[in-house]
PDB file of N, CA and C in Angstrom:
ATOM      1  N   UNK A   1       8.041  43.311  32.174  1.00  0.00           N
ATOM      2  CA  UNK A   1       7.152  42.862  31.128  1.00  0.00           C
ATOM      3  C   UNK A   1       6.730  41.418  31.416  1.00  0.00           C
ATOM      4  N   UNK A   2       5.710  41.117  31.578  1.00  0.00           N
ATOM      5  CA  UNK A   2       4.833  40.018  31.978  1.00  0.00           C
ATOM      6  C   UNK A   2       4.382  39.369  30.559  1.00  0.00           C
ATOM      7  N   UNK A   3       4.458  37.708  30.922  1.00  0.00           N
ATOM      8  CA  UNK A   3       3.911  37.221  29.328  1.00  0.00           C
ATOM      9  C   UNK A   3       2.704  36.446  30.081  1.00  0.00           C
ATOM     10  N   UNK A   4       1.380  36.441  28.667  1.00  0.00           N
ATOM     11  CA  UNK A   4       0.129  36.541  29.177  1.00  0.00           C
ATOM     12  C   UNK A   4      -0.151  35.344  28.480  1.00  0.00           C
ATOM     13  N   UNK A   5      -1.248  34.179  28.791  1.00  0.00           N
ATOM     14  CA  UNK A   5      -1.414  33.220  28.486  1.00  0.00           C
ATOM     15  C   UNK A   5      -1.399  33.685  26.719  1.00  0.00           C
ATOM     16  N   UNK A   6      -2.154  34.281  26.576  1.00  0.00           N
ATOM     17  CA  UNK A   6      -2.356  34.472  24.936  1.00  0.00           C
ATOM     18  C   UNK A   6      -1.216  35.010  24.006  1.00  0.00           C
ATOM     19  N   UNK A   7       0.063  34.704  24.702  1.00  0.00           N
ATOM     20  CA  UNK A   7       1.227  35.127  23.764  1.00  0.00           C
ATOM     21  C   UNK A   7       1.240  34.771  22.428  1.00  0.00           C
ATOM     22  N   UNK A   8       1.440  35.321  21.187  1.00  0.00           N
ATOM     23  CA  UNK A   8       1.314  35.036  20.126  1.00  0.00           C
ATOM     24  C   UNK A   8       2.200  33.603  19.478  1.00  0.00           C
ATOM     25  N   UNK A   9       3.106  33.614  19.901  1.00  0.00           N
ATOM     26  CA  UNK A   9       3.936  31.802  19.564  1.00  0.00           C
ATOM     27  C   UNK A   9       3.030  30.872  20.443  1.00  0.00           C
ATOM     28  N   UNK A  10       2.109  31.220  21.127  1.00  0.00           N
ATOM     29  CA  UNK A  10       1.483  30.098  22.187  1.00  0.00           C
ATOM     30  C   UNK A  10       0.461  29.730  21.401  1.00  0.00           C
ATOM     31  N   UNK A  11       0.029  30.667  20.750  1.00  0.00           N
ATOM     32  CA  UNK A  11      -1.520  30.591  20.207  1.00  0.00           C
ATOM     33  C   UNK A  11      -1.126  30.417  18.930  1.00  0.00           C
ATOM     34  N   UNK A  12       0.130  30.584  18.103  1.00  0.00           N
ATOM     35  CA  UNK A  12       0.469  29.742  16.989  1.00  0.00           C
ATOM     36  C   UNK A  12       0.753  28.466  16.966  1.00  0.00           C
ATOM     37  N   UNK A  13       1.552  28.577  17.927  1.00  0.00           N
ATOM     38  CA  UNK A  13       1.807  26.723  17.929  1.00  0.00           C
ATOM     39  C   UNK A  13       0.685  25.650  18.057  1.00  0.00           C
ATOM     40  N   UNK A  14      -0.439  26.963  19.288  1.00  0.00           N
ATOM     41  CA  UNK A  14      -1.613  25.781  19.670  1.00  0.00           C
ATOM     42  C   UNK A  14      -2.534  25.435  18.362  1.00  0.00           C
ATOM     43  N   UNK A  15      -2.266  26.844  17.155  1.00  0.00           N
ATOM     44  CA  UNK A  15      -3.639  26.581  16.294  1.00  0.00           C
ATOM     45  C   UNK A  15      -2.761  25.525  15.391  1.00  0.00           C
ATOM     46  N   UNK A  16      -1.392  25.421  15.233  1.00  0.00           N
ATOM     47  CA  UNK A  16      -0.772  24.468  14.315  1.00  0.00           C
ATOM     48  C   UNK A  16      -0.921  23.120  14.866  1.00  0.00           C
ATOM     49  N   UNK A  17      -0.907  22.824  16.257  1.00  0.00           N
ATOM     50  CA  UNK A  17      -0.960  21.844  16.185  1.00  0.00           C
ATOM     51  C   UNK A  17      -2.443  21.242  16.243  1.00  0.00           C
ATOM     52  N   UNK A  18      -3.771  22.120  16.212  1.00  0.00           N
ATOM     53  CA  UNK A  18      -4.927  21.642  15.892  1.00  0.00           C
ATOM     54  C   UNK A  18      -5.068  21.601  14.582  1.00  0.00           C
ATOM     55  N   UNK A  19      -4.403  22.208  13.955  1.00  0.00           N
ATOM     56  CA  UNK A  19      -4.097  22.088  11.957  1.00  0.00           C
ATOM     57  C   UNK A  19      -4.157  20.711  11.828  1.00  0.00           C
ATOM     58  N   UNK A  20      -2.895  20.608  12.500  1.00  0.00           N
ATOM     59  CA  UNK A  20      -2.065  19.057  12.197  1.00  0.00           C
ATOM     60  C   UNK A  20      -3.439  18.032  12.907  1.00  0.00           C
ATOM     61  N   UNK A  21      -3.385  17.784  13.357  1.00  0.00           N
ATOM     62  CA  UNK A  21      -4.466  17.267  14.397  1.00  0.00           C
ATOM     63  C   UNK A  21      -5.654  16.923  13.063  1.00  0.00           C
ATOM     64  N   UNK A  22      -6.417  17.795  12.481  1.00  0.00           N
ATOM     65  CA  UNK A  22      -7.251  18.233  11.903  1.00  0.00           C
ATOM     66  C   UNK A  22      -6.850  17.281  10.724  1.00  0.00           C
ATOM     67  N   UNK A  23      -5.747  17.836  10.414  1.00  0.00           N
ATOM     68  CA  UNK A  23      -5.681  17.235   8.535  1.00  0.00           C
ATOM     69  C   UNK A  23      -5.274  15.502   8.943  1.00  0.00           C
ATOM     70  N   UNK A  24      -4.607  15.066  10.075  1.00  0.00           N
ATOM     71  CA  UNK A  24      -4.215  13.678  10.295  1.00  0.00           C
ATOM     72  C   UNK A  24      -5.488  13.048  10.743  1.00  0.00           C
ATOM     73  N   UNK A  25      -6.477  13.579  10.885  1.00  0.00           N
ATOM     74  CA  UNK A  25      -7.695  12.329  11.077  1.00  0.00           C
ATOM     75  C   UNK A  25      -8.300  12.451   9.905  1.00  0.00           C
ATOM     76  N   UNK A  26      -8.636  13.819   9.076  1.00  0.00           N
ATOM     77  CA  UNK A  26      -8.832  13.821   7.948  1.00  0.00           C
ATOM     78  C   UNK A  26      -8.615  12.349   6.737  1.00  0.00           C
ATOM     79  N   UNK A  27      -7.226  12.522   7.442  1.00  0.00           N
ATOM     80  CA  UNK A  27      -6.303  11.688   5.868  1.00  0.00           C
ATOM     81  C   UNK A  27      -6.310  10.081   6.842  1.00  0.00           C
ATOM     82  N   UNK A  28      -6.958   9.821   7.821  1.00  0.00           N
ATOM     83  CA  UNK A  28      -7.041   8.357   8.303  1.00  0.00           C
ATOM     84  C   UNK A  28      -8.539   8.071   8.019  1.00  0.00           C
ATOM     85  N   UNK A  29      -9.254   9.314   8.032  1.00  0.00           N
ATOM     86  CA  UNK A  29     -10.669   8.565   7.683  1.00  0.00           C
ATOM     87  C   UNK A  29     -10.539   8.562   6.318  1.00  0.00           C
ATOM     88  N   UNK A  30      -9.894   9.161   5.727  1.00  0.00           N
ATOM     89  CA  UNK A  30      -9.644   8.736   4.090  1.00  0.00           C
ATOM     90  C   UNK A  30      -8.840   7.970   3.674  1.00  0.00           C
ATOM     91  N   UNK A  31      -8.226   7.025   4.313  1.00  0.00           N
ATOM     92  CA  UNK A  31      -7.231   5.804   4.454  1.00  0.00           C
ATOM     93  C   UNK A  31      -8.209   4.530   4.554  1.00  0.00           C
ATOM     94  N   UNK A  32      -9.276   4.716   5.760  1.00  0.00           N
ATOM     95  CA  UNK A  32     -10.171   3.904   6.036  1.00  0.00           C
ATOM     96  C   UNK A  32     -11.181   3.799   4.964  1.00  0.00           C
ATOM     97  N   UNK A  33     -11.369   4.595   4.982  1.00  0.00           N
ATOM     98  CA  UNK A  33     -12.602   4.627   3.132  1.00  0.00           C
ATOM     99  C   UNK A  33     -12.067   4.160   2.343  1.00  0.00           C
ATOM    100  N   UNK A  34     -11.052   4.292   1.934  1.00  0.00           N
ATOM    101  CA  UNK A  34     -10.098   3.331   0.832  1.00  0.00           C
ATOM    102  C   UNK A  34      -9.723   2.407   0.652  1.00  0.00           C
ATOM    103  N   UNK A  35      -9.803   1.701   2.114  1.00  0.00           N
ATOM    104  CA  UNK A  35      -9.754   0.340   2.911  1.00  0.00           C
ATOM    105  C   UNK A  35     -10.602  -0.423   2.173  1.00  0.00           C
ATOM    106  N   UNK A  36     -11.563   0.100   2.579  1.00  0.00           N
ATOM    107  CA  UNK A  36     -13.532  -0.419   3.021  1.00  0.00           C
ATOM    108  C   UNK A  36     -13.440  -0.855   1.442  1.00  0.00           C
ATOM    109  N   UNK A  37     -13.186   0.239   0.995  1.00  0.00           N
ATOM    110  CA  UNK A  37     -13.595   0.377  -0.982  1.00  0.00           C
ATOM    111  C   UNK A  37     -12.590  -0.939  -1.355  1.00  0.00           C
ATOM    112  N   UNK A  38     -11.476  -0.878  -1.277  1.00  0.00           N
ATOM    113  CA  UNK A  38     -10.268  -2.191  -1.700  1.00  0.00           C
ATOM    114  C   UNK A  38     -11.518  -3.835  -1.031  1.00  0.00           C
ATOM    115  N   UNK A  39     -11.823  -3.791   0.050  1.00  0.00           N
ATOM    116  CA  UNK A  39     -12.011  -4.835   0.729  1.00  0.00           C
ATOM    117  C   UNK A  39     -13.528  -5.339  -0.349  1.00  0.00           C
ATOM    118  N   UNK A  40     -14.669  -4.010  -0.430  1.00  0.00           N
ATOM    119  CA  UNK A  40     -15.219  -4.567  -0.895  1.00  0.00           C
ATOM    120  C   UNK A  40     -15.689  -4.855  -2.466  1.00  0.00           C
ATOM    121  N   UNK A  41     -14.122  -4.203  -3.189  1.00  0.00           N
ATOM    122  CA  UNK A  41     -14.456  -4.938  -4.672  1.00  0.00           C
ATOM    123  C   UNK A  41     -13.754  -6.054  -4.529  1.00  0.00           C
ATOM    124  N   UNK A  42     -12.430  -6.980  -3.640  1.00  0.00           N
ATOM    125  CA  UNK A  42     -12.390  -7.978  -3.270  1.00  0.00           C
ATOM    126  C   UNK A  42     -13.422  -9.081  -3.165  1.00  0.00           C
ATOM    127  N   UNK A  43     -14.509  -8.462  -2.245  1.00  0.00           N
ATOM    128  CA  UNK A  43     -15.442  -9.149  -2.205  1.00  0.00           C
ATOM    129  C   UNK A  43     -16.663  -9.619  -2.742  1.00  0.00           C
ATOM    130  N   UNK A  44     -16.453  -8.520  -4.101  1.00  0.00           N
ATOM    131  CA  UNK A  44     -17.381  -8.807  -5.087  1.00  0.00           C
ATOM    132  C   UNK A  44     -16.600  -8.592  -6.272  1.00  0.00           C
ATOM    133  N   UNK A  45     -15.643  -9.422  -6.418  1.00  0.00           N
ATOM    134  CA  UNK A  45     -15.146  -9.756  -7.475  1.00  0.00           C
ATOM    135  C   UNK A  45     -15.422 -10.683  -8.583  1.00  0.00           C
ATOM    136  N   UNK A  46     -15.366 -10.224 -10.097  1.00  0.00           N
ATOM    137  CA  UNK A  46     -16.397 -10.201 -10.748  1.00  0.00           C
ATOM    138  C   UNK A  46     -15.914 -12.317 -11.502  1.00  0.00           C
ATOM    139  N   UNK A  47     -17.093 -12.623 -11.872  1.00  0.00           N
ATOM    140  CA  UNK A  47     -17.039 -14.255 -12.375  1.00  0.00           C
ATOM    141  C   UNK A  47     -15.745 -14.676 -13.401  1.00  0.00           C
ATOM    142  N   UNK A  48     -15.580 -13.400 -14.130  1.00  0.00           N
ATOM    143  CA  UNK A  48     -14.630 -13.708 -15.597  1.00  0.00           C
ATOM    144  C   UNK A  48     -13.223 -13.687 -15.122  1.00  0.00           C
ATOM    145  N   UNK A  49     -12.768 -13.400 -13.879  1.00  0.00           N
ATOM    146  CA  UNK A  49     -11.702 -13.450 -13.364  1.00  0.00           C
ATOM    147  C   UNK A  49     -11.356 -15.512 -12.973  1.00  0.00           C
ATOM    148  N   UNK A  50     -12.430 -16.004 -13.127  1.00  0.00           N
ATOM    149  CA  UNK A  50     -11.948 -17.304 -12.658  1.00  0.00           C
ATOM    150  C   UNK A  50     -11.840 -18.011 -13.817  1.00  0.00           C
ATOM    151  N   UNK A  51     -10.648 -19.514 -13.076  1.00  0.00           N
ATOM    152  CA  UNK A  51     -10.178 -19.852 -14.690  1.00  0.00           C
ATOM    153  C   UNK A  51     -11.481 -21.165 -14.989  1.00  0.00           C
ATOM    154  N   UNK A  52     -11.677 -20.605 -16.117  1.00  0.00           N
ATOM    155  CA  UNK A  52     -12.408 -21.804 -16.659  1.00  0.00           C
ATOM    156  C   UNK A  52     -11.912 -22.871 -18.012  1.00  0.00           C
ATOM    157  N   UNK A  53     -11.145 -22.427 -18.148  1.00  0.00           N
ATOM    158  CA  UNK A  53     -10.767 -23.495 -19.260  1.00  0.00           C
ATOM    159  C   UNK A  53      -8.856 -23.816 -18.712  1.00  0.00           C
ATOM    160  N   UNK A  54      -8.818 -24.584 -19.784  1.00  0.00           N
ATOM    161  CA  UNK A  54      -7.422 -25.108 -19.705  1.00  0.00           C
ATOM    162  C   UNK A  54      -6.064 -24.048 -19.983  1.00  0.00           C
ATOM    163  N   UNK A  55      -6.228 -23.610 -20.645  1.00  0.00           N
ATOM    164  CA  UNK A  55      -5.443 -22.343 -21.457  1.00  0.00           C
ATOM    165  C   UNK A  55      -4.925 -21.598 -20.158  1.00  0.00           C
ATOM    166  N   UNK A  56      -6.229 -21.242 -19.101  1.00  0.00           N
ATOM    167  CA  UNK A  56      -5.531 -20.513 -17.926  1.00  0.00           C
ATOM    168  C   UNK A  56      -4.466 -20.889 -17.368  1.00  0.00           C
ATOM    169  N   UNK A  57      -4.550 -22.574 -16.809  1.00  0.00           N
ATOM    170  CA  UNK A  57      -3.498 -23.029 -16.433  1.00  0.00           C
ATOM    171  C   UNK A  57      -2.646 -23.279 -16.972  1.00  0.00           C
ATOM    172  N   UNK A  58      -2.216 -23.939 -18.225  1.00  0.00           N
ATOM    173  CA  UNK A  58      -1.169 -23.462 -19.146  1.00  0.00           C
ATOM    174  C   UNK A  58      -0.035 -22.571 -18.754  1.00  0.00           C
ATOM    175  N   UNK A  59      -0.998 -21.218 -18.787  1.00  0.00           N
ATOM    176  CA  UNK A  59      -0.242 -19.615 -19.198  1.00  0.00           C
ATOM    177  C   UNK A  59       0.037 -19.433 -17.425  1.00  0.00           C
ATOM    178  N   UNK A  60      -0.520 -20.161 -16.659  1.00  0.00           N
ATOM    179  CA  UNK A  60       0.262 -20.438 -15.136  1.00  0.00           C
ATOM    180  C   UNK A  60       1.388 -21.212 -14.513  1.00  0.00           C
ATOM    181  N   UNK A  61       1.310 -22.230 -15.579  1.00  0.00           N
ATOM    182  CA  UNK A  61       2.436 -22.871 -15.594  1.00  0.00           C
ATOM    183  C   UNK A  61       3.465 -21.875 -15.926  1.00  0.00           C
ATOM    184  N   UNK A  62       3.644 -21.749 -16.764  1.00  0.00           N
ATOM    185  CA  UNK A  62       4.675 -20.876 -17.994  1.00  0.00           C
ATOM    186  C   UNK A  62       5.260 -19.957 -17.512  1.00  0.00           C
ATOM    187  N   UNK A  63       4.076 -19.159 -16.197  1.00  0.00           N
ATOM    188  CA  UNK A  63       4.578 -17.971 -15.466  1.00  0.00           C
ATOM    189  C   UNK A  63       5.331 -18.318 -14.214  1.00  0.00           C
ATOM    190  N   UNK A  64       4.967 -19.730 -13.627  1.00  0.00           N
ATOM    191  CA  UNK A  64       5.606 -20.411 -12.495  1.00  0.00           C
ATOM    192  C   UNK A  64       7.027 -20.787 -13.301  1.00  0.00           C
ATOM    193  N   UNK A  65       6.738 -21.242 -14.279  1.00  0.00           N
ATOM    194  CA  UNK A  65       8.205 -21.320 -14.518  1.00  0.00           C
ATOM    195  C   UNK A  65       9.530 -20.723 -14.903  1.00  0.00           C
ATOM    196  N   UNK A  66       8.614 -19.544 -15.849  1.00  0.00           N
ATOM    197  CA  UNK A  66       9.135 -17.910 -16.016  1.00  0.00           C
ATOM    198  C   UNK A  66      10.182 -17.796 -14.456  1.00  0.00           C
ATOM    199  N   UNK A  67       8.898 -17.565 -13.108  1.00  0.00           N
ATOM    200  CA  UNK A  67       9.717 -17.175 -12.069  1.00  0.00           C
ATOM    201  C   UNK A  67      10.694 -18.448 -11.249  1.00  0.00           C
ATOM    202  N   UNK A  68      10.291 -19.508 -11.355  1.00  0.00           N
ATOM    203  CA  UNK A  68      11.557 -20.541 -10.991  1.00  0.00           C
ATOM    204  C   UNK A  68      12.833 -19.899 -11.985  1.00  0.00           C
ATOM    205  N   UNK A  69      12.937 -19.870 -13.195  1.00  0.00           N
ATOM    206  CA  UNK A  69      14.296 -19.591 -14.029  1.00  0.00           C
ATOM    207  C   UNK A  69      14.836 -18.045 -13.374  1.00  0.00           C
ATOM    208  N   UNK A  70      13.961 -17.004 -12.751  1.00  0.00           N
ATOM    209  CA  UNK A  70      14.771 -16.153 -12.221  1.00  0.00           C
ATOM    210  C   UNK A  70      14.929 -15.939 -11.141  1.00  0.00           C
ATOM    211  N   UNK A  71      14.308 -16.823 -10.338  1.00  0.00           N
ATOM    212  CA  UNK A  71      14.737 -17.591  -8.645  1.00  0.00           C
ATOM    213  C   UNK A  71      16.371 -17.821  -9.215  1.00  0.00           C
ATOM    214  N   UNK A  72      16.249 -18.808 -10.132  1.00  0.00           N
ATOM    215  CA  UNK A  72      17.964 -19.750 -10.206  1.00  0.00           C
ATOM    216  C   UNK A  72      18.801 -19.074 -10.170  1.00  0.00           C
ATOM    217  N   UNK A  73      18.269 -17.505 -11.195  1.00  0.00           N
ATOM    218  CA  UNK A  73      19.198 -16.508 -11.725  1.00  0.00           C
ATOM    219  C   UNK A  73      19.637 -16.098 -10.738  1.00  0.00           C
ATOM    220  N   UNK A  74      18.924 -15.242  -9.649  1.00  0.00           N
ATOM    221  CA  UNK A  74      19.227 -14.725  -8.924  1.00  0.00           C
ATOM    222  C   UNK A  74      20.497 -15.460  -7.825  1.00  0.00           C
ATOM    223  N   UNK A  75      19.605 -16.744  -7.324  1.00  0.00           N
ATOM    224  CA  UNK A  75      20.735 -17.381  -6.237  1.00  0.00           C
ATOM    225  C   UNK A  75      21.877 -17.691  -6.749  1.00  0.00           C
ATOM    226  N   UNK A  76      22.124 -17.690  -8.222  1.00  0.00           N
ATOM    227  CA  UNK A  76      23.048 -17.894  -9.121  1.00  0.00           C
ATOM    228  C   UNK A  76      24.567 -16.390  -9.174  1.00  0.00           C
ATOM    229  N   UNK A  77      23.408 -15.277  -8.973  1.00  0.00           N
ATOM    230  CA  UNK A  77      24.233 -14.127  -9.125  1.00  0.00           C
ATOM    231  C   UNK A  77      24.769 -14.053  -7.283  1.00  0.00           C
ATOM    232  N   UNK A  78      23.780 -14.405  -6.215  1.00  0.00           N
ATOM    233  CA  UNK A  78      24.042 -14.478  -5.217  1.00  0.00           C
ATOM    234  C   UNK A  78      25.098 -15.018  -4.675  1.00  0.00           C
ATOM    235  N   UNK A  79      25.473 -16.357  -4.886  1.00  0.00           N
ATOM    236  CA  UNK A  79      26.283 -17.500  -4.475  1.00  0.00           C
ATOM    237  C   UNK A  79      28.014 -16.677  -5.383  1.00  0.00           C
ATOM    238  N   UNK A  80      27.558 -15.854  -6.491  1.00  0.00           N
ATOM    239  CA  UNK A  80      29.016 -15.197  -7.426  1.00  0.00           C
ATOM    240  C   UNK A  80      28.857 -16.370  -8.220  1.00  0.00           C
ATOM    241  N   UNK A  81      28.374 -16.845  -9.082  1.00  0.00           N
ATOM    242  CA  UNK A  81      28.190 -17.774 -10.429  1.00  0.00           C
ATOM    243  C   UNK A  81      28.126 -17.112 -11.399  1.00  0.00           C
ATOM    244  N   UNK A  82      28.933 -17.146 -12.277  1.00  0.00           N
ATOM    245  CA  UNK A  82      28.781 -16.513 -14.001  1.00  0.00           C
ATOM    246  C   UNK A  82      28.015 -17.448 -14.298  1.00  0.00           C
ATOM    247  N   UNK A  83      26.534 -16.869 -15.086  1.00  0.00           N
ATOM    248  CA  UNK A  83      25.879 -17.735 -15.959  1.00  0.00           C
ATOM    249  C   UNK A  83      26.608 -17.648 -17.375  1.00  0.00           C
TER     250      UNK A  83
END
């Protein structure tokens, strides 16, 4: 019994791995489109996002300092310190 190029596991494996093949450029050109789309509402990001008054910086402070107090916490739990 002779096996013939067109053996049936030959020609499964070959169409699976053109499956695979198939759906992985698929899902990179749809990686790349998603890219493009992220990059260009970045780039046209809209005016009301910038700070114009004082209040912004304020509520930036507050949050810089928010995360300094759980920087401390942390190197605090790090080092074995009971707060």
């Amino acid at each position: 019994m002779t096996q013939t190029f067109l053996d049936p596991t030959i020609v499964l494996t070959a169409g699976f791995i053109v499956a695979v093949i198939v759906v992985t450029g698929a899902m990179l050109r749809a990686w790349q489109g998603w890219l493009e789309l992220k990059r260009s509402e970045l780039g046209h990001a809209p005016a009301s996002h910038a700070v114009d008054e004082g209040s912004g910086i304020g509520t930036a402070r507050i949050e810089l300092a928010d995360l300094k107090e759980r920087i401390r916490k942390l190197e605090a739990i790090a080092s074995g310190v009971e707060l």
